[in-house]
PDB file of N, CA and C in Angstrom:
ATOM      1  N   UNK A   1     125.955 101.072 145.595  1.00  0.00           N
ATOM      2  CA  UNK A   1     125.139 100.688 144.457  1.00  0.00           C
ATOM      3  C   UNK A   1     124.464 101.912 143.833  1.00  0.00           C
ATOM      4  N   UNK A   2     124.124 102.798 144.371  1.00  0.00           N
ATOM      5  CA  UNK A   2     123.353 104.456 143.583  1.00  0.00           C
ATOM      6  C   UNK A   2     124.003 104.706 143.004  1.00  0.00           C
ATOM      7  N   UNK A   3     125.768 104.891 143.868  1.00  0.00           N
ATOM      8  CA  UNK A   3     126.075 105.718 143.127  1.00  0.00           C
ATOM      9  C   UNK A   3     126.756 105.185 141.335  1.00  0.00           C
ATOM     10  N   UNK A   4     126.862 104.026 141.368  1.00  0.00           N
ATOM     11  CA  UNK A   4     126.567 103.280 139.846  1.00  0.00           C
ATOM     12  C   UNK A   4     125.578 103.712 139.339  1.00  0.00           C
ATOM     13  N   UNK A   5     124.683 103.849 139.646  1.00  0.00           N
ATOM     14  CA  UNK A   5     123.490 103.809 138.502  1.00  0.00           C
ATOM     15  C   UNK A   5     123.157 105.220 138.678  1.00  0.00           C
ATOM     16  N   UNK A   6     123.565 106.339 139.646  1.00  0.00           N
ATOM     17  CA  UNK A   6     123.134 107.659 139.522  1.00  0.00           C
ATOM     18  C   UNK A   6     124.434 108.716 138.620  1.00  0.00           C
ATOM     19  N   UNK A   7     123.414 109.697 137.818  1.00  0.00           N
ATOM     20  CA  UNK A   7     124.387 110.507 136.958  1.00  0.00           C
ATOM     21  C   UNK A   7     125.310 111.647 137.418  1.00  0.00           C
ATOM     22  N   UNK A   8     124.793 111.781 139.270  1.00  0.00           N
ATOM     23  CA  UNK A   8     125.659 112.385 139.751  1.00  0.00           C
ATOM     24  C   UNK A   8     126.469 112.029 140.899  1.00  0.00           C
ATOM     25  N   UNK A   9     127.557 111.102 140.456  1.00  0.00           N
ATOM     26  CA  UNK A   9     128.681 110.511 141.198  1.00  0.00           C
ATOM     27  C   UNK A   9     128.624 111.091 142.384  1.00  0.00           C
ATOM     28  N   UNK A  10     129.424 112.545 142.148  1.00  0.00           N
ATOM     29  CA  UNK A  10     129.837 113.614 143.350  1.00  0.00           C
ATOM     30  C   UNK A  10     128.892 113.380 144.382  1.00  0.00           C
ATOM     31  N   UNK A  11     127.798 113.587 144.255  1.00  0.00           N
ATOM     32  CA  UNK A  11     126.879 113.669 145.217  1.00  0.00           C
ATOM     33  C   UNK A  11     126.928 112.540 146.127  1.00  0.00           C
ATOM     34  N   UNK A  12     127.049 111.184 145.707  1.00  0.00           N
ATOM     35  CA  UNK A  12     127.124 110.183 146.815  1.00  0.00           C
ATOM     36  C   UNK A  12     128.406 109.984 147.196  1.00  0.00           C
ATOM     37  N   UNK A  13     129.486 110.324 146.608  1.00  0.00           N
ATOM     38  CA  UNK A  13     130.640 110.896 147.304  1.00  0.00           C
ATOM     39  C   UNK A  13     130.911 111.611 148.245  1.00  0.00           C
ATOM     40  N   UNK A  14     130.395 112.562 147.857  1.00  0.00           N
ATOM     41  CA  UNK A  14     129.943 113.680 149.324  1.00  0.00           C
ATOM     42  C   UNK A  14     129.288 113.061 150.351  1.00  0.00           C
ATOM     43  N   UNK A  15     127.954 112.376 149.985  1.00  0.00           N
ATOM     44  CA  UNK A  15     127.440 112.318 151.252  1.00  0.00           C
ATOM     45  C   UNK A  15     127.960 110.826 151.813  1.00  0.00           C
ATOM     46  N   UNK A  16     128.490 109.962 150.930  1.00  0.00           N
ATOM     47  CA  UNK A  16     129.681 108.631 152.270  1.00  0.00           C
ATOM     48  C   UNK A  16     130.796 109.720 152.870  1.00  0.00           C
ATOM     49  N   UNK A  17     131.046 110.761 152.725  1.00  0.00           N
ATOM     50  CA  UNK A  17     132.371 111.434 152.937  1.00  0.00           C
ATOM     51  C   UNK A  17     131.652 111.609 154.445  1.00  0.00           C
ATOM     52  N   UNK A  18     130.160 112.319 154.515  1.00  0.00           N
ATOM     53  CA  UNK A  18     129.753 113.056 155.452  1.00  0.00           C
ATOM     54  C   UNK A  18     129.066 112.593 156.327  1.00  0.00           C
ATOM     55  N   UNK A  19     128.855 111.530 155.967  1.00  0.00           N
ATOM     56  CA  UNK A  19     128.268 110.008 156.601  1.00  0.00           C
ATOM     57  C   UNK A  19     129.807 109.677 158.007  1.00  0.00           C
ATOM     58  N   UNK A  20     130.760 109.062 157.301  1.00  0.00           N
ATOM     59  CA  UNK A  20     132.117 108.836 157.382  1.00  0.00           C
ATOM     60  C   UNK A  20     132.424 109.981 158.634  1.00  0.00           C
ATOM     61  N   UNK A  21     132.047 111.274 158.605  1.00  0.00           N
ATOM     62  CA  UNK A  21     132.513 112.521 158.995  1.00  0.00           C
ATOM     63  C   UNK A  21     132.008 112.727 160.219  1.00  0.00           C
ATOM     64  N   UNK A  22     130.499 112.469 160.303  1.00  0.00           N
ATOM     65  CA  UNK A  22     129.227 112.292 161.446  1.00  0.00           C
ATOM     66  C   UNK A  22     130.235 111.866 162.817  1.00  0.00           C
ATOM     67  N   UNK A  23     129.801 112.671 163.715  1.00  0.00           N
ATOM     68  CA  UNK A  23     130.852 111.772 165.328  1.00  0.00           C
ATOM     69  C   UNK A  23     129.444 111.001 165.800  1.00  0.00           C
ATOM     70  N   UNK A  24     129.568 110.066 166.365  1.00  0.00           N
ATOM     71  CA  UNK A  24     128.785 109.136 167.046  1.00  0.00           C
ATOM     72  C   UNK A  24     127.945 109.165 167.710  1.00  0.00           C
ATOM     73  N   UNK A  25     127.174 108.398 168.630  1.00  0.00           N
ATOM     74  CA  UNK A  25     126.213 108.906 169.709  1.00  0.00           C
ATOM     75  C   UNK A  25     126.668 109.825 170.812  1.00  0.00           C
ATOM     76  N   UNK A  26     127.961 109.005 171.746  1.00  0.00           N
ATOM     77  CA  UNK A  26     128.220 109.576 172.289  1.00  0.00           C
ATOM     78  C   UNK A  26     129.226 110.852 172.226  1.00  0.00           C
ATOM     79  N   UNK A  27     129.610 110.897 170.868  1.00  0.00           N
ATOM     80  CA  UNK A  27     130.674 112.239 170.559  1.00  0.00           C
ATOM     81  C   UNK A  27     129.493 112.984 170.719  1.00  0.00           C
ATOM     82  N   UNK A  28     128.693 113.054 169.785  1.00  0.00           N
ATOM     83  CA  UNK A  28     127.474 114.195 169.698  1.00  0.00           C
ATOM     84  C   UNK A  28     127.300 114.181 170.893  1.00  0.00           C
ATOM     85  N   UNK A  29     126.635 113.360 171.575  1.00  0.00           N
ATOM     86  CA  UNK A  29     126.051 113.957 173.098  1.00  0.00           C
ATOM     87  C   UNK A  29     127.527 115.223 173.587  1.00  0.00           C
ATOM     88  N   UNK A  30     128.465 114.426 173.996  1.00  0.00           N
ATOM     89  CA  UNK A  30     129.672 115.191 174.474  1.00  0.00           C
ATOM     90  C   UNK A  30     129.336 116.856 174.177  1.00  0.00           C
ATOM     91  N   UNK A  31     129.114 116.634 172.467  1.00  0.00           N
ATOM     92  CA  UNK A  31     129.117 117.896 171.716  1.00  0.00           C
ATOM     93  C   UNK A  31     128.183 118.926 172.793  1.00  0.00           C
ATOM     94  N   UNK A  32     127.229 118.234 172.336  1.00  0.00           N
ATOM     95  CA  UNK A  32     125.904 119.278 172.937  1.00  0.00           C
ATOM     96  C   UNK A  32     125.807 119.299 174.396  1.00  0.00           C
ATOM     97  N   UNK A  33     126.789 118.624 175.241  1.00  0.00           N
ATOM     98  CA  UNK A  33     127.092 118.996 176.882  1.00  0.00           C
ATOM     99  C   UNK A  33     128.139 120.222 176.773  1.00  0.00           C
ATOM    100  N   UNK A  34     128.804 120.076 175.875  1.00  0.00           N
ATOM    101  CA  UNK A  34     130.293 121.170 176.060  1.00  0.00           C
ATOM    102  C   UNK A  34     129.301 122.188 175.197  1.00  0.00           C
ATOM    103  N   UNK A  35     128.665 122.313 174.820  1.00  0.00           N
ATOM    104  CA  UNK A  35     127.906 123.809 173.870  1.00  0.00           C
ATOM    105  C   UNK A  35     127.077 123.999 175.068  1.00  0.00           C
ATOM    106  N   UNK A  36     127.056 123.952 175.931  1.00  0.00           N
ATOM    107  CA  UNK A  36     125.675 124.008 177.240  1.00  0.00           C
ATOM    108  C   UNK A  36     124.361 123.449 177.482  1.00  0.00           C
ATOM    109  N   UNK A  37     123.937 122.493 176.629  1.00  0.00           N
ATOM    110  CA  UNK A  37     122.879 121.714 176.622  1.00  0.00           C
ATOM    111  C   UNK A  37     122.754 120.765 178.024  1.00  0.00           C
ATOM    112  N   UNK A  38     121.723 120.692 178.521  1.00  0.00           N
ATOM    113  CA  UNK A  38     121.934 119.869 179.878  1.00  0.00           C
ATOM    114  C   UNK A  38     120.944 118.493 179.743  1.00  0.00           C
ATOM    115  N   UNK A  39     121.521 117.890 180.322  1.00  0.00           N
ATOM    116  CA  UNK A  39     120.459 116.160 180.383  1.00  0.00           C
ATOM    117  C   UNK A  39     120.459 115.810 178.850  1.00  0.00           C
ATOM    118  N   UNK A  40     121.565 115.610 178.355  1.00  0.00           N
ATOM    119  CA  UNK A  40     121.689 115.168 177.021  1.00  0.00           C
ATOM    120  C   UNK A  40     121.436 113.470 177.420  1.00  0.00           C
ATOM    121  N   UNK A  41     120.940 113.564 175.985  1.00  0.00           N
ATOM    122  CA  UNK A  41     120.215 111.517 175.909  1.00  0.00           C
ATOM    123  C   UNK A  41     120.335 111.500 174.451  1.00  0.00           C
ATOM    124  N   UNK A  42     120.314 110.187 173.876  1.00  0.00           N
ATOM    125  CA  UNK A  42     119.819 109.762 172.681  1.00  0.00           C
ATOM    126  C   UNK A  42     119.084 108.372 172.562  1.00  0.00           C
ATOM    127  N   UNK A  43     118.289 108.508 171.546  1.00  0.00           N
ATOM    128  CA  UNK A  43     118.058 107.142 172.021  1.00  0.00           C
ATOM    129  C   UNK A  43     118.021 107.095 169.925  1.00  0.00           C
ATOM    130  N   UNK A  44     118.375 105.220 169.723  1.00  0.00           N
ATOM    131  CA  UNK A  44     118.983 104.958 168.447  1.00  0.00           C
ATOM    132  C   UNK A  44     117.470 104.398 168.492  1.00  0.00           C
ATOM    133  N   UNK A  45     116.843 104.556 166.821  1.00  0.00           N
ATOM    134  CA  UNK A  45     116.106 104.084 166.546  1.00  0.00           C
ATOM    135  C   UNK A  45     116.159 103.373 164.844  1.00  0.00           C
ATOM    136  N   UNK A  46     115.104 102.558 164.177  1.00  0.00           N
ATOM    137  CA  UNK A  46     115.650 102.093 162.654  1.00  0.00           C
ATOM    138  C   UNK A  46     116.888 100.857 163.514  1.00  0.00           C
ATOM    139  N   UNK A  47     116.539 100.251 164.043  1.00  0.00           N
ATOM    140  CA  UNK A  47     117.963  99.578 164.106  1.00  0.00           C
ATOM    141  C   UNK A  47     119.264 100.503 164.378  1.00  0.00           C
ATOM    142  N   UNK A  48     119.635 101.489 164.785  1.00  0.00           N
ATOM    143  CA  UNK A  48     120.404 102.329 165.395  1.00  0.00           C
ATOM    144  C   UNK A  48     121.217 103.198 163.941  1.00  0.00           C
ATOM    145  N   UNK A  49     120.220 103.278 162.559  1.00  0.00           N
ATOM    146  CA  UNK A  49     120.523 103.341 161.719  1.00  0.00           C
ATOM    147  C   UNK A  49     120.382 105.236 162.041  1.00  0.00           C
ATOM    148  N   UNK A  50     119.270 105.048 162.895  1.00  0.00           N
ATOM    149  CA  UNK A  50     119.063 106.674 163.555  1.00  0.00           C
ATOM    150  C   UNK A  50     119.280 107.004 164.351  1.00  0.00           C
ATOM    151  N   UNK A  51     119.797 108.158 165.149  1.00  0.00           N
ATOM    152  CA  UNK A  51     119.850 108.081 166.482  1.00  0.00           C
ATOM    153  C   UNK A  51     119.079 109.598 166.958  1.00  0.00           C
ATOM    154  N   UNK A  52     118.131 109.641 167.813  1.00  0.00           N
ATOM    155  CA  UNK A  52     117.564 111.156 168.476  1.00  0.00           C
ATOM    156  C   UNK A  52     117.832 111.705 169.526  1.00  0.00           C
ATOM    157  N   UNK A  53     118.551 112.412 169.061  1.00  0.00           N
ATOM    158  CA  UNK A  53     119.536 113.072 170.330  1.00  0.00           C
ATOM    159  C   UNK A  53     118.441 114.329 171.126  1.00  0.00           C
ATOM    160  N   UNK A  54     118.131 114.590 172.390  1.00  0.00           N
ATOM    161  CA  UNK A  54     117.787 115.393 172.690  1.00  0.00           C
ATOM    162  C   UNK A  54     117.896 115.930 174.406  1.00  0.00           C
ATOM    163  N   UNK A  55     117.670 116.957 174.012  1.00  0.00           N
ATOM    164  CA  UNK A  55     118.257 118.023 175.677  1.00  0.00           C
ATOM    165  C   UNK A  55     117.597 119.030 175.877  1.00  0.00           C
ATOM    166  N   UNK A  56     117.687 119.494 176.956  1.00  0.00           N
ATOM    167  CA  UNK A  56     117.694 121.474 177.201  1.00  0.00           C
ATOM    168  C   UNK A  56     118.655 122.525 177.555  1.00  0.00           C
ATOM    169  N   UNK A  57     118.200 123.243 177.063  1.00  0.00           N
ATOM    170  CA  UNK A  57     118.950 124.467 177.680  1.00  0.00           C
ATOM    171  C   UNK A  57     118.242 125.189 178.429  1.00  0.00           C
ATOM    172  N   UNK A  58     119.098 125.925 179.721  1.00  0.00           N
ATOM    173  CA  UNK A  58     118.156 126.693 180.203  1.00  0.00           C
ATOM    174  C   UNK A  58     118.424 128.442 179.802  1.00  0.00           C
TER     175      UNK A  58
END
């Protein structure tokens, strides 16, 4: 629906593209275990519209 009524198409193009593009809870976690992050968690919040991924490194 924005992107009807907004004058710059592209832009919400791009961002369903990058939306679309995003890997998941658990891809991301994966992500940030294989980059060295340790005790990866997320927890989905908004109705799982968000999700807060967080860890450490040592």
């Amino acid at each position: 629906m924005a992107r009807l009524a907004s004058s710059n198409r592209d832009a919400y193009d791009y961002l369903a593209e990058s939306i679309l593009a995003w890997p998941d809870q658990p891809t991301l976690a994966d992500l940030m275990a294989d980059a060295g992050w340790q005790a990866v968690a997320w927890r989905n919040i908004c109705g799982g519209i968000v999700a807060l991924h967080r860890a450490w490194k040592a």
